[in-house]
N, C-alpha and C. Protein backbone atom coordinates (compact mmCIF):
# COMPACT_ATOMS: atom_id res chain seq x y z
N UNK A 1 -16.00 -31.31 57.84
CA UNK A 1 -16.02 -29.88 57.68
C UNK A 1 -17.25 -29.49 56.87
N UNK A 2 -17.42 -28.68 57.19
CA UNK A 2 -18.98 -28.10 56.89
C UNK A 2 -18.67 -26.66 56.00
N UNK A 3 -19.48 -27.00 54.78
CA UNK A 3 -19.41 -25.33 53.50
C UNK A 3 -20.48 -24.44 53.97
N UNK A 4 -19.82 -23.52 53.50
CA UNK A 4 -20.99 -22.60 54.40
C UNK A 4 -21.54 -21.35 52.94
N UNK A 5 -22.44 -21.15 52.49
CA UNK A 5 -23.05 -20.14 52.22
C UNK A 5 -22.64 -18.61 51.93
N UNK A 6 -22.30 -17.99 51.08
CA UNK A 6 -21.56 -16.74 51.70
C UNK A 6 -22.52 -15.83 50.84
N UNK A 7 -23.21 -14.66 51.29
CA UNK A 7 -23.68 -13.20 50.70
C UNK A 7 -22.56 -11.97 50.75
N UNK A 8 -22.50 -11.30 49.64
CA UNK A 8 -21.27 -10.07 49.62
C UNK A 8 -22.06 -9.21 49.56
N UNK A 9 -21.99 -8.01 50.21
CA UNK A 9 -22.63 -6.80 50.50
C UNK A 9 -21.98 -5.97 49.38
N UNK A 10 -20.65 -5.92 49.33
CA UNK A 10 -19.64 -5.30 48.61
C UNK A 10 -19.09 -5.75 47.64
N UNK A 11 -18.95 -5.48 46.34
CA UNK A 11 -18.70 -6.29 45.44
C UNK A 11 -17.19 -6.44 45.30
N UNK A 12 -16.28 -5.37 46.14
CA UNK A 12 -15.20 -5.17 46.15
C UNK A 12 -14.24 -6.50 46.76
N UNK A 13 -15.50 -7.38 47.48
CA UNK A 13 -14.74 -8.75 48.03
C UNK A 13 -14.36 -9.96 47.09
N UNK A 14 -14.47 -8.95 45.91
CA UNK A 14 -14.42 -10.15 44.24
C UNK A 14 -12.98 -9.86 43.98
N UNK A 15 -12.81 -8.28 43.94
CA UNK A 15 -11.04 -8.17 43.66
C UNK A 15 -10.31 -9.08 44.47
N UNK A 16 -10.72 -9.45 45.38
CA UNK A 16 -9.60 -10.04 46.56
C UNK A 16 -9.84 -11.81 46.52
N UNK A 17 -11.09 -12.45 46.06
CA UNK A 17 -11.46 -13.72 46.33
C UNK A 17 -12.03 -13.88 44.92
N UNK A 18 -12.48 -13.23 43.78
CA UNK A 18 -13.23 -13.42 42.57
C UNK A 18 -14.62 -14.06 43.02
N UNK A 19 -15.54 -13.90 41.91
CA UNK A 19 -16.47 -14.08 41.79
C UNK A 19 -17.11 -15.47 42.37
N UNK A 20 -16.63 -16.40 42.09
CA UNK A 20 -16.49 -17.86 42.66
C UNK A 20 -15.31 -18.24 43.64
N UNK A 21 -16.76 -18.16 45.08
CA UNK A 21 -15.47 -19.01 45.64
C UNK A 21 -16.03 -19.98 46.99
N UNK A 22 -15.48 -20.27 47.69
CA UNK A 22 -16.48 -21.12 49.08
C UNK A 22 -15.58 -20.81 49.96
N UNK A 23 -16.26 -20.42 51.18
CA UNK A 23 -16.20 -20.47 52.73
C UNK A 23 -16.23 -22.15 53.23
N UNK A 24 -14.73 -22.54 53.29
CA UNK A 24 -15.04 -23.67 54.36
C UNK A 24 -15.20 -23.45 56.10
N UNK A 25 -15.61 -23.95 56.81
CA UNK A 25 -15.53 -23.82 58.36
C UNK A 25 -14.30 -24.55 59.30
N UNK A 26 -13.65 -24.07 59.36
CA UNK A 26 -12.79 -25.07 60.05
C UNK A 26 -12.48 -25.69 61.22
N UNK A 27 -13.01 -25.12 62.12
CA UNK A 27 -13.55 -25.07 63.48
C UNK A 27 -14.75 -24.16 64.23
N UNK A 28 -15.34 -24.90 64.78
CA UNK A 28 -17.05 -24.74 65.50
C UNK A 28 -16.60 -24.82 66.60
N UNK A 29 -15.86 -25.25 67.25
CA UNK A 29 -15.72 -25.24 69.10
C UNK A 29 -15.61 -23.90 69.55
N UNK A 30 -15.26 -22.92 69.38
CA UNK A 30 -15.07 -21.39 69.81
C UNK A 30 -15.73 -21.22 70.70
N UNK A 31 -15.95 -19.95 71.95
CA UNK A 31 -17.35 -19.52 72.20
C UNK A 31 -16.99 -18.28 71.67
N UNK A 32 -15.82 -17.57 71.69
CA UNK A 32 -15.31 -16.19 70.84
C UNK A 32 -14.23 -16.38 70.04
N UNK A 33 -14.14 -16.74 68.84
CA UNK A 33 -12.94 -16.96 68.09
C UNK A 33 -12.82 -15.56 67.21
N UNK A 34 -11.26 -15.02 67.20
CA UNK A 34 -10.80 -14.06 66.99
C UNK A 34 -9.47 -13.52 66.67
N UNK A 35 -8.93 -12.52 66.14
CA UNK A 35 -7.64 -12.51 65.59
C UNK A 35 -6.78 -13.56 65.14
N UNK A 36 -7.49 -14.00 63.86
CA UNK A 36 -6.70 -14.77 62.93
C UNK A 36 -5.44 -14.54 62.70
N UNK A 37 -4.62 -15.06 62.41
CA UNK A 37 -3.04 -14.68 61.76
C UNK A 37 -1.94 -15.70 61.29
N UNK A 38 -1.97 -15.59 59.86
CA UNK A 38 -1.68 -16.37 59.16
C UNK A 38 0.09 -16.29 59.37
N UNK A 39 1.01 -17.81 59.76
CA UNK A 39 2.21 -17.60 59.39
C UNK A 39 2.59 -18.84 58.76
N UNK A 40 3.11 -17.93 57.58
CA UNK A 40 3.12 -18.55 56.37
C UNK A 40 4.70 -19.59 56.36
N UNK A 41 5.90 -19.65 57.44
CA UNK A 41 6.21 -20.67 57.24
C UNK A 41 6.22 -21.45 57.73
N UNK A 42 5.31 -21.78 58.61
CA UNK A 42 4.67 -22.69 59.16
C UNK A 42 3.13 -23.37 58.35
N UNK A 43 2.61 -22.47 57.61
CA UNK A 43 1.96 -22.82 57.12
C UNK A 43 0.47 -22.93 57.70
N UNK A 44 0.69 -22.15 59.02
CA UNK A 44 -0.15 -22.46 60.26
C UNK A 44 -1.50 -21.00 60.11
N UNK A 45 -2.76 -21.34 60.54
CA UNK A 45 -3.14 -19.89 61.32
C UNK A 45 -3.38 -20.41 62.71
N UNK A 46 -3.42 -18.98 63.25
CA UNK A 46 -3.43 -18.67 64.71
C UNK A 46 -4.41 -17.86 65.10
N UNK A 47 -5.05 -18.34 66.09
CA UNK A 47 -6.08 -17.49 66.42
C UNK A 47 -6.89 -18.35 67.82
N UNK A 48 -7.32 -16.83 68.87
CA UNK A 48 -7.28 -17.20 69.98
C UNK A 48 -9.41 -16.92 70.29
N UNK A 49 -9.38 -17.92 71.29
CA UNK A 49 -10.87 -17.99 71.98
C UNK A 49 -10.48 -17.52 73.34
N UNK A 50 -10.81 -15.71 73.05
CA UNK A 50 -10.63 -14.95 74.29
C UNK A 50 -11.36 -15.51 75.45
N UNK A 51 -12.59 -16.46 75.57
CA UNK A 51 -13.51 -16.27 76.06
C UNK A 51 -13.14 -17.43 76.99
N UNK A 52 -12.24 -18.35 76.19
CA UNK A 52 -12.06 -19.77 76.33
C UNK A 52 -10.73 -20.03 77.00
N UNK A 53 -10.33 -18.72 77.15
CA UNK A 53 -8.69 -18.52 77.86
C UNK A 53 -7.52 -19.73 76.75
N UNK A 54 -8.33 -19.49 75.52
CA UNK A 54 -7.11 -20.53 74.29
C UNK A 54 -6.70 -20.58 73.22
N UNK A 55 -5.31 -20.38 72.97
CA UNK A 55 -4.94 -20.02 71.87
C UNK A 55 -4.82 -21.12 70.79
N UNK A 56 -5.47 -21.06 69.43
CA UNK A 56 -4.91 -22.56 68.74
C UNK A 56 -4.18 -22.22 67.68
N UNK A 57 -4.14 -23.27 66.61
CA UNK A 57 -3.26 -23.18 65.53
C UNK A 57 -4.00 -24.39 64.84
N UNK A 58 -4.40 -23.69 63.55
CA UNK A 58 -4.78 -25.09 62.66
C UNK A 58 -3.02 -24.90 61.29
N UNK A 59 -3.23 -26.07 61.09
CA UNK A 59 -2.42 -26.50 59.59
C UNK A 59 -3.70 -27.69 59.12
N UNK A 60 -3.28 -27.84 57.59
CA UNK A 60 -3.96 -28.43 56.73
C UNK A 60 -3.86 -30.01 57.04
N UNK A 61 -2.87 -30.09 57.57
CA UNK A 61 -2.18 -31.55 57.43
C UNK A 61 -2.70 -32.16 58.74
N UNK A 62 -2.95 -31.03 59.88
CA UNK A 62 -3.24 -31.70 60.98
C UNK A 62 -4.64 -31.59 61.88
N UNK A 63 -5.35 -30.41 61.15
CA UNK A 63 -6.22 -29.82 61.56
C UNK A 63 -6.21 -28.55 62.74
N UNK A 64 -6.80 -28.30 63.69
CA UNK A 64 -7.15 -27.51 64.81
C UNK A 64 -6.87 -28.53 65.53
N UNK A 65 -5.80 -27.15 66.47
CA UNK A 65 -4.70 -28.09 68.19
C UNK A 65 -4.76 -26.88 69.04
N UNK A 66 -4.30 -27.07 70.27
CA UNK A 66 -4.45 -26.42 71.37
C UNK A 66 -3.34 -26.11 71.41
N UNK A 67 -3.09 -24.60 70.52
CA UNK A 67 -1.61 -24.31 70.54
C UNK A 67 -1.16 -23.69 72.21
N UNK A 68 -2.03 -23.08 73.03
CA UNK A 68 -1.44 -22.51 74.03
C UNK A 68 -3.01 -22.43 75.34
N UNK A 69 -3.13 -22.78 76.48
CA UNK A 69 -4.11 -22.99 77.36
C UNK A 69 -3.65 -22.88 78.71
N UNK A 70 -3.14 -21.93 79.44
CA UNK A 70 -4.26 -21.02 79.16
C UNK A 70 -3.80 -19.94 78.64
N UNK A 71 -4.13 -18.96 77.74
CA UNK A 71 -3.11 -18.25 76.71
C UNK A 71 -3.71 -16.90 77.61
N UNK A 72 -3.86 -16.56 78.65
CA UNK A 72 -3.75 -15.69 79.56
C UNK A 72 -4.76 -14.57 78.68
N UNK A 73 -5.76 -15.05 77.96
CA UNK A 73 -7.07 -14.37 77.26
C UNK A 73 -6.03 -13.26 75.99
N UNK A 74 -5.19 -13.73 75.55
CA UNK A 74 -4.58 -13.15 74.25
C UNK A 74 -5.53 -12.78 73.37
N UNK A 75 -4.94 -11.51 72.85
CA UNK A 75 -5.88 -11.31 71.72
C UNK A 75 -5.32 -9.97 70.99
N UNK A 76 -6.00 -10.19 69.41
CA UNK A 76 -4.92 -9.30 68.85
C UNK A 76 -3.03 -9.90 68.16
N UNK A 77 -3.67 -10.85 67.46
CA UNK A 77 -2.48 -11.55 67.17
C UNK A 77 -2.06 -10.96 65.86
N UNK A 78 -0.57 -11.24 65.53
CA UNK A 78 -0.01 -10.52 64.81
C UNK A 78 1.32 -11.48 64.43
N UNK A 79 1.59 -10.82 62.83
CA UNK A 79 3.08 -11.64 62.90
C UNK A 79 3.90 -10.38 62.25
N UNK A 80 4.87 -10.11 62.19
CA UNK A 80 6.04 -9.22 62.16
C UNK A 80 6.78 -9.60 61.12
N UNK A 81 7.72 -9.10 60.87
CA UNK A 81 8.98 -9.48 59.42
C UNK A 81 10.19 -9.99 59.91
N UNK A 82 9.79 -10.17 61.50
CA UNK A 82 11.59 -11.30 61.81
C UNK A 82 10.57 -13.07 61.57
């Protein structure tokens, strides 16, 4: 995994992340990676490569998987309170 560099335009991205912090990369295969969405008891994010007709899912433990192919170009992911 590769660290990446980060510039803040807005200083307002300090309330939310503080002053010190790092951008890891977690996946480079994309050609459009998009709508992240974190579910938290899974522990998983989600997020689909419209471009790539594929939806994945990384966790910490296992990395980036091919949660869904062909995810019929999904996009706009979301998680709810059920």
């Amino acid at each position: 995994m590769k660290h990446l560099n980060v510039e803040s335009y807005d200083d307002r991205v300090h309330q939310l992340v503080g002053s010190h912090f790092e951008i890891e990369e977690l996946f480079d295969k994309a050609i459009w990676a998009e709508c992240p969405a974190w579910v938290a008891h899974q522990q998983a994010l989600f997020f689909s490569d419209v471009k790539d007709n594929t939806m994945y899912r990384w966790q910490a433990e296992t990395g980036t998987q091919v949660y869904r192919s062909p995810s019929h170009f999904s996009n706009g992911n979301a998680v709810d309170l059920a």
